[in-house]
N, C-alpha and C. Protein backbone atom coordinates (compact mmCIF):
# COMPACT_ATOMS: atom_id res chain seq x y z
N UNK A 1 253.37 -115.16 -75.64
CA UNK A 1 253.46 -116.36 -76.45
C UNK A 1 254.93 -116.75 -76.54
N UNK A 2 255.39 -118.16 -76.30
CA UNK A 2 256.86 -118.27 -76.16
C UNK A 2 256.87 -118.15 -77.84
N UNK A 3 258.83 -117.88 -77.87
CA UNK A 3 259.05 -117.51 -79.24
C UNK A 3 258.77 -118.72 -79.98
N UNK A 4 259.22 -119.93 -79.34
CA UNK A 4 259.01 -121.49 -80.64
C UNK A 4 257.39 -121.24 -81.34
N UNK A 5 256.33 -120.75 -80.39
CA UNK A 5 254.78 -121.38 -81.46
C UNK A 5 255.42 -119.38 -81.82
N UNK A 6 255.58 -118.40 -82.11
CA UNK A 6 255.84 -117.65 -82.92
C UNK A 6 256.23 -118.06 -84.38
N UNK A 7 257.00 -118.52 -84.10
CA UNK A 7 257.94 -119.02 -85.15
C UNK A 7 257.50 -120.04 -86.43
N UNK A 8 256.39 -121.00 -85.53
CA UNK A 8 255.48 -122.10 -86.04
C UNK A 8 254.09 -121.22 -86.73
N UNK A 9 254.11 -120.04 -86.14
CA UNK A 9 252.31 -119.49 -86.42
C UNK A 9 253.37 -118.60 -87.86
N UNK A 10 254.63 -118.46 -88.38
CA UNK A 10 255.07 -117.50 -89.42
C UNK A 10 255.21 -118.27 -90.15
N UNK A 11 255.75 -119.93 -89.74
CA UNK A 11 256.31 -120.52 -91.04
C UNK A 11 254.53 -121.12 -91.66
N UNK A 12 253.62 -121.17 -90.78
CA UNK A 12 252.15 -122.34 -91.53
C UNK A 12 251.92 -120.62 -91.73
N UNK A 13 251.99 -119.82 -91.59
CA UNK A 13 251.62 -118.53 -92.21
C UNK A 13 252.52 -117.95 -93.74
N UNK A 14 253.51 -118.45 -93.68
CA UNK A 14 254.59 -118.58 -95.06
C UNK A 14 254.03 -119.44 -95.86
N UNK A 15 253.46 -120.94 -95.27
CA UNK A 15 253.04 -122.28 -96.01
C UNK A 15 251.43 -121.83 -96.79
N UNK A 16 250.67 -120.72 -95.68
CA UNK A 16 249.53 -120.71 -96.33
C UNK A 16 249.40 -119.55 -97.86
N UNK A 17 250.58 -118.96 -97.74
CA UNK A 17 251.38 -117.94 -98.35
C UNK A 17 251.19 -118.65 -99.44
N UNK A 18 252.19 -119.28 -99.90
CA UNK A 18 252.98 -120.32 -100.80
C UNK A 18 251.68 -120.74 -101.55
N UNK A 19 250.29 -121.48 -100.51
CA UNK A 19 249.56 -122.22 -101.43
C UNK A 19 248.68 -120.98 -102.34
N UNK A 20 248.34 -120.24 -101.61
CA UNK A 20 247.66 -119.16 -102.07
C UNK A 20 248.15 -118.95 -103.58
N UNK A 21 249.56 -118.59 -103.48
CA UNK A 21 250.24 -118.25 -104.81
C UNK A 21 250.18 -119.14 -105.98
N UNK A 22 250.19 -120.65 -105.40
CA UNK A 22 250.19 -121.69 -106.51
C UNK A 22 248.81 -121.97 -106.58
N UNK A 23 248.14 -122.25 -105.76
CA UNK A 23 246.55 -122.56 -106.26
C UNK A 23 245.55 -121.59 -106.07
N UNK A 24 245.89 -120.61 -105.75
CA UNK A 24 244.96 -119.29 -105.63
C UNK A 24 243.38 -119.57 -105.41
N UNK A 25 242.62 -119.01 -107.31
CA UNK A 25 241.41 -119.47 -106.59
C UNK A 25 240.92 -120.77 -106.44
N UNK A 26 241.46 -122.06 -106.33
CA UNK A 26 241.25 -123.29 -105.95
C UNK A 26 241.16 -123.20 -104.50
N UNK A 27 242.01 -122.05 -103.99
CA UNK A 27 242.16 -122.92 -102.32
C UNK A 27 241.07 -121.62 -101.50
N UNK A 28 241.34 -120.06 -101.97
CA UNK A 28 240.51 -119.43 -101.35
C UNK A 28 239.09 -119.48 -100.64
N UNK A 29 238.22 -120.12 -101.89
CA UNK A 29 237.00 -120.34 -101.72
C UNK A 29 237.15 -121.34 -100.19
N UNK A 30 237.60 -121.92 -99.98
CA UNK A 30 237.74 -122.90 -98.34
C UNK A 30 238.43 -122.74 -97.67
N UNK A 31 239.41 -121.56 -97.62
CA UNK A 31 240.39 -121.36 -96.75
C UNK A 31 239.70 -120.28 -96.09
N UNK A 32 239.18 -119.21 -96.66
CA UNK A 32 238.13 -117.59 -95.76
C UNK A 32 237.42 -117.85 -94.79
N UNK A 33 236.59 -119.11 -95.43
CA UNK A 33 235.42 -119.21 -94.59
C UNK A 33 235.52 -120.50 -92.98
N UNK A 34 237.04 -120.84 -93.14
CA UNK A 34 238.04 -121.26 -91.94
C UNK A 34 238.57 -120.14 -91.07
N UNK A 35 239.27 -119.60 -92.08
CA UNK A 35 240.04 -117.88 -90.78
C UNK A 35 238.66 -117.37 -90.37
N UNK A 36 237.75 -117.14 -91.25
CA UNK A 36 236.44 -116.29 -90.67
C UNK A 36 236.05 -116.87 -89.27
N UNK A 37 235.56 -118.03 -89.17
CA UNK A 37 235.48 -119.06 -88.15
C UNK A 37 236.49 -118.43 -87.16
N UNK A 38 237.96 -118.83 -87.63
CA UNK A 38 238.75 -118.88 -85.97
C UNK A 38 238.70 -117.53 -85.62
N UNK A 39 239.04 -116.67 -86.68
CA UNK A 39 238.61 -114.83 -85.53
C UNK A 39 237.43 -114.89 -84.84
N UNK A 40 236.62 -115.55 -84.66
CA UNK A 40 235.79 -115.27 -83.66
C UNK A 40 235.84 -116.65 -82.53
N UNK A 41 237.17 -117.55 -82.62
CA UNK A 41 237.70 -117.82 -81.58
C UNK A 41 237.96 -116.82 -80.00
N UNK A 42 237.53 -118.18 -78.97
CA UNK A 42 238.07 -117.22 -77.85
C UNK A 42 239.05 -117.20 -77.13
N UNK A 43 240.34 -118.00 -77.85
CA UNK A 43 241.60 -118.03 -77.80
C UNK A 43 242.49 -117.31 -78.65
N UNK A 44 243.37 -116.04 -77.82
CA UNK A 44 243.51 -115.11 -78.58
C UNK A 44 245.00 -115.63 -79.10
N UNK A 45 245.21 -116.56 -78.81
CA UNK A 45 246.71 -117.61 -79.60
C UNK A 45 245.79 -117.86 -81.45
N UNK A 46 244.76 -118.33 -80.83
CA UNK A 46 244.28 -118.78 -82.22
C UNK A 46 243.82 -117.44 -83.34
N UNK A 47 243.45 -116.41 -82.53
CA UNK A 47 242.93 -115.56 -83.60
C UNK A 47 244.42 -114.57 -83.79
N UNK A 48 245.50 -114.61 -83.03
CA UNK A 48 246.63 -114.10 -83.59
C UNK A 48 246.88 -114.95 -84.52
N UNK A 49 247.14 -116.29 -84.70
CA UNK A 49 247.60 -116.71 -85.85
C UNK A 49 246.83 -116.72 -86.97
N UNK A 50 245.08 -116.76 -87.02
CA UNK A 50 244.80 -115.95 -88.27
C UNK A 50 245.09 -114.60 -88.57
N UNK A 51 245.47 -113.82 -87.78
CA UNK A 51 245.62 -113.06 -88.43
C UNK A 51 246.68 -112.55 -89.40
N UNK A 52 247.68 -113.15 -88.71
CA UNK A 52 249.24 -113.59 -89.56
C UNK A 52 248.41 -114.14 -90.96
N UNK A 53 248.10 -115.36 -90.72
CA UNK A 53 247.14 -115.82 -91.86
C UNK A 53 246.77 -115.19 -92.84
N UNK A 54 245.96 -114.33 -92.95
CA UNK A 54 245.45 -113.34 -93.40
C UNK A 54 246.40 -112.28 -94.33
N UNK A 55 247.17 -111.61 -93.17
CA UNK A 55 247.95 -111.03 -93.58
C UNK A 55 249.24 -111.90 -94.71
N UNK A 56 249.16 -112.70 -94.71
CA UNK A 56 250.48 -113.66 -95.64
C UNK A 56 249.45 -113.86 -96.86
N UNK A 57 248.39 -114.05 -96.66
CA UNK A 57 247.04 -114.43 -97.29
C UNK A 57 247.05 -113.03 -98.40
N UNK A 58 247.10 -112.19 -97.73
CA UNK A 58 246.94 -110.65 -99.10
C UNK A 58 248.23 -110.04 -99.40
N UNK A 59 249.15 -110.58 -98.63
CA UNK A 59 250.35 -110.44 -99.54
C UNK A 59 250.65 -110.98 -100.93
N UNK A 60 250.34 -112.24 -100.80
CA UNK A 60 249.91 -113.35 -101.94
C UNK A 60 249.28 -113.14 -102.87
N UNK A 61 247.80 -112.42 -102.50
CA UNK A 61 247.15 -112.53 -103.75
C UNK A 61 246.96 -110.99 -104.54
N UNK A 62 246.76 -111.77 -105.70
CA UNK A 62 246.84 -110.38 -106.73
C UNK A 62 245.12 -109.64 -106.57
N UNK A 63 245.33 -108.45 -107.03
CA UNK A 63 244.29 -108.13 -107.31
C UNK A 63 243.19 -108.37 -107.29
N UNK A 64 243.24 -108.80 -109.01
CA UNK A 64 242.38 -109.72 -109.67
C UNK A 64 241.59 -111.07 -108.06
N UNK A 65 242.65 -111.60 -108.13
CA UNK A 65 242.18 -112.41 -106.84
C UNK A 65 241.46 -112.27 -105.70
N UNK A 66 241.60 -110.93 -105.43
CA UNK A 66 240.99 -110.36 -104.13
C UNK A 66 239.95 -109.95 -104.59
N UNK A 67 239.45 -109.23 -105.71
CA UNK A 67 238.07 -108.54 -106.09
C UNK A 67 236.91 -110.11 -106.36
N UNK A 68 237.80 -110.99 -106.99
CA UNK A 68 236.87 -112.34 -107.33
C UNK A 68 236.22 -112.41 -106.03
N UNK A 69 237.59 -113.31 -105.21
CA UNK A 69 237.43 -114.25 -104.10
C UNK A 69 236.84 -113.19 -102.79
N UNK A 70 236.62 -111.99 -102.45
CA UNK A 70 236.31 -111.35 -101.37
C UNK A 70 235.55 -110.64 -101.82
């Protein structure tokens, strides 16, 4: 993967970060059942960047958040 879409898949992976933190469970409920979707993409560009996703995704959320929303 050239380094520029690296760089692009950390910062919308920072951005999905960010919303998580400010709107938590507002945005979860419609954001899971999107990453769920692209991991079973058969472009492995696309299911690396959920997984960044993801991972920025449970950095973000608390606890509490993860036992609700998952």
């Amino acid at each position: 993967m050239p380094a520029n879409v690296d760089g692009v898949l950390k910062v919308a992976a920072r951005t999905l970060g960010d919303l998580v933190r400010k709107l938590g469970e507002r945005v979860l409920p419609e954001i899971i059942p999107i990453l769920e979707r692209g991991l079973d993409s058969d472009k492995s560009d696309e299911r690396q960047g959920v997984c960044i996703g993801l991972s920025e995704i449970v950095s973000s959320t608390s606890k509490e958040q993860v036992k609700h929303d998952f």
